[in-house]
Protein backbone atom coordinates (compact mmCIF):
# COMPACT_ATOMS: atom_id res chain seq x y z
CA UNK A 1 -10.03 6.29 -0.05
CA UNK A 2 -13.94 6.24 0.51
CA UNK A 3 -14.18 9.38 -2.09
CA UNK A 4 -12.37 7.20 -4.51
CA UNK A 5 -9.15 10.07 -4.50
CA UNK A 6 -6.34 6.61 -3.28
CA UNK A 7 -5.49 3.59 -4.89
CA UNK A 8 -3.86 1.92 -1.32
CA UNK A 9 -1.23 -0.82 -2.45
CA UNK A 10 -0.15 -2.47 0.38
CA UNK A 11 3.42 -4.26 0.61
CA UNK A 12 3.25 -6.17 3.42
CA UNK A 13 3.79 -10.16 2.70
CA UNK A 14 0.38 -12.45 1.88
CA UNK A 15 1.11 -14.31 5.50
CA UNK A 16 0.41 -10.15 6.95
CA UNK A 17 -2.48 -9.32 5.26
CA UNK A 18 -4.09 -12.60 5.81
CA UNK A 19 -4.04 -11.43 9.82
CA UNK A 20 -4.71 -7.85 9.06
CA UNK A 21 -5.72 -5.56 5.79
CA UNK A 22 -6.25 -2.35 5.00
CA UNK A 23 -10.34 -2.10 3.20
CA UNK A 24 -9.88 -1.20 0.07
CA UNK A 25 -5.97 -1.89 -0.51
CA UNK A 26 -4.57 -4.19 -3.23
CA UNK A 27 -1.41 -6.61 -2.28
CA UNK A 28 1.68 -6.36 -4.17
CA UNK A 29 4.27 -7.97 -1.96
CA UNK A 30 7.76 -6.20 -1.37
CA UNK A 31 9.32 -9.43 -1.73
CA UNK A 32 8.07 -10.05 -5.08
CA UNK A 33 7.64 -6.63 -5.78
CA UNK A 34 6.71 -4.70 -9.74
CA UNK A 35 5.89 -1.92 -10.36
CA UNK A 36 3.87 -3.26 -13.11
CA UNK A 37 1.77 -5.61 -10.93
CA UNK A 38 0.18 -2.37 -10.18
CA UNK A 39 -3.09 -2.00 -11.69
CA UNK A 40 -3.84 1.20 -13.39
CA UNK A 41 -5.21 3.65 -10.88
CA UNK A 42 -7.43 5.19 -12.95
CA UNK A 43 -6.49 8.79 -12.02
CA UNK A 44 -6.50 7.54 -8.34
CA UNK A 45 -3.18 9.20 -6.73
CA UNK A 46 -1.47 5.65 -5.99
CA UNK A 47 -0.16 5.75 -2.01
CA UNK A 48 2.04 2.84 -0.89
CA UNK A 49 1.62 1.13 2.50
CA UNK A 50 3.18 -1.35 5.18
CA UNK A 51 3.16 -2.76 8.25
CA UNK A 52 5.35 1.00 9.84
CA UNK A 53 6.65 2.68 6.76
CA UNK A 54 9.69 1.69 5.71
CA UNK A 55 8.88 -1.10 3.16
CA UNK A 56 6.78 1.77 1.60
CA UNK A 57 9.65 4.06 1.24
CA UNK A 58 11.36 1.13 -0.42
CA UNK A 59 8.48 0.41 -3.20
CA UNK A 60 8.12 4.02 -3.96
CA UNK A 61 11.56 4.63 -4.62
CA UNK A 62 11.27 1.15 -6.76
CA UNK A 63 8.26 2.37 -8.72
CA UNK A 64 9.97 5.70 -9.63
CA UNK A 65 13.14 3.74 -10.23
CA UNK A 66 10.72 1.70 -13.04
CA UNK A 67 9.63 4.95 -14.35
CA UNK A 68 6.41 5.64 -12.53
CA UNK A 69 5.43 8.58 -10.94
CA UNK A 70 4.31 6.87 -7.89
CA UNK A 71 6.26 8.88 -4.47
CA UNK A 72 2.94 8.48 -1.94
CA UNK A 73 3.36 6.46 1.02
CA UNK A 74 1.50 5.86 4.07
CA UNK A 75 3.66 6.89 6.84
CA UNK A 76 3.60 4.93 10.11
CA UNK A 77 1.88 2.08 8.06
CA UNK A 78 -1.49 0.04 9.50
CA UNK A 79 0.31 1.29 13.02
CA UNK A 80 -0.24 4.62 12.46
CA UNK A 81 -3.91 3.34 10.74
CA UNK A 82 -5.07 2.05 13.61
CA UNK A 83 -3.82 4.53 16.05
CA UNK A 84 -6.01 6.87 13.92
CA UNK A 85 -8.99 4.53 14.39
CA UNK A 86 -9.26 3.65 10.93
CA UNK A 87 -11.02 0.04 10.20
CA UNK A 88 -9.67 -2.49 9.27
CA UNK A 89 -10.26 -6.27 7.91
CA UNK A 90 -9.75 -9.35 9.13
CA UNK A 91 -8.81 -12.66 6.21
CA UNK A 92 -6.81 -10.52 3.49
């Protein structure tokens, strides 16, 4: 993401990103979830992300289901984030 090579859209509900976000990511809720709501990435390879990696599964397979190319996911979510010792953000 810091070379600009990721556009991180995170699933996870508003009420879970308002405790804890990725830097960087943009919030397109599962719940409420389109494809289209997706800004354009802008050649970015788009990478979809949750709280463990299974809601990611589930917007990737929605995305391609809409006819988008997007099958990146972030697997074991902001756990698997953190346990890497990547930052991140407190407030959404």
């Amino acid at each position: 993401m810091a070379e600009g090579r990721y556009l991180l859209v995170d699933v996870r509900e508003p009420n879970e990103v308002a405790v804890e976000a990725y830097p960087g990511g943009i919030v397109v809720p599962l719940s409420t979830f389109d494809a289209k709501d997706i800004p354009d990435p802008q050649g970015k390879e788009v990478v979809f992300a949750c709280r463990s990696g299974k809601r990611s599964v589930t917007s990737s397979l929605a995305a391609q289901s809409a006819g988008f190319t997007y099958d990146k996911h972030l697997a074991g979510g902001i756990i698997g984030w953190k346990a890497a010792g990547l930052p991140t953000k407190s407030g959404g």
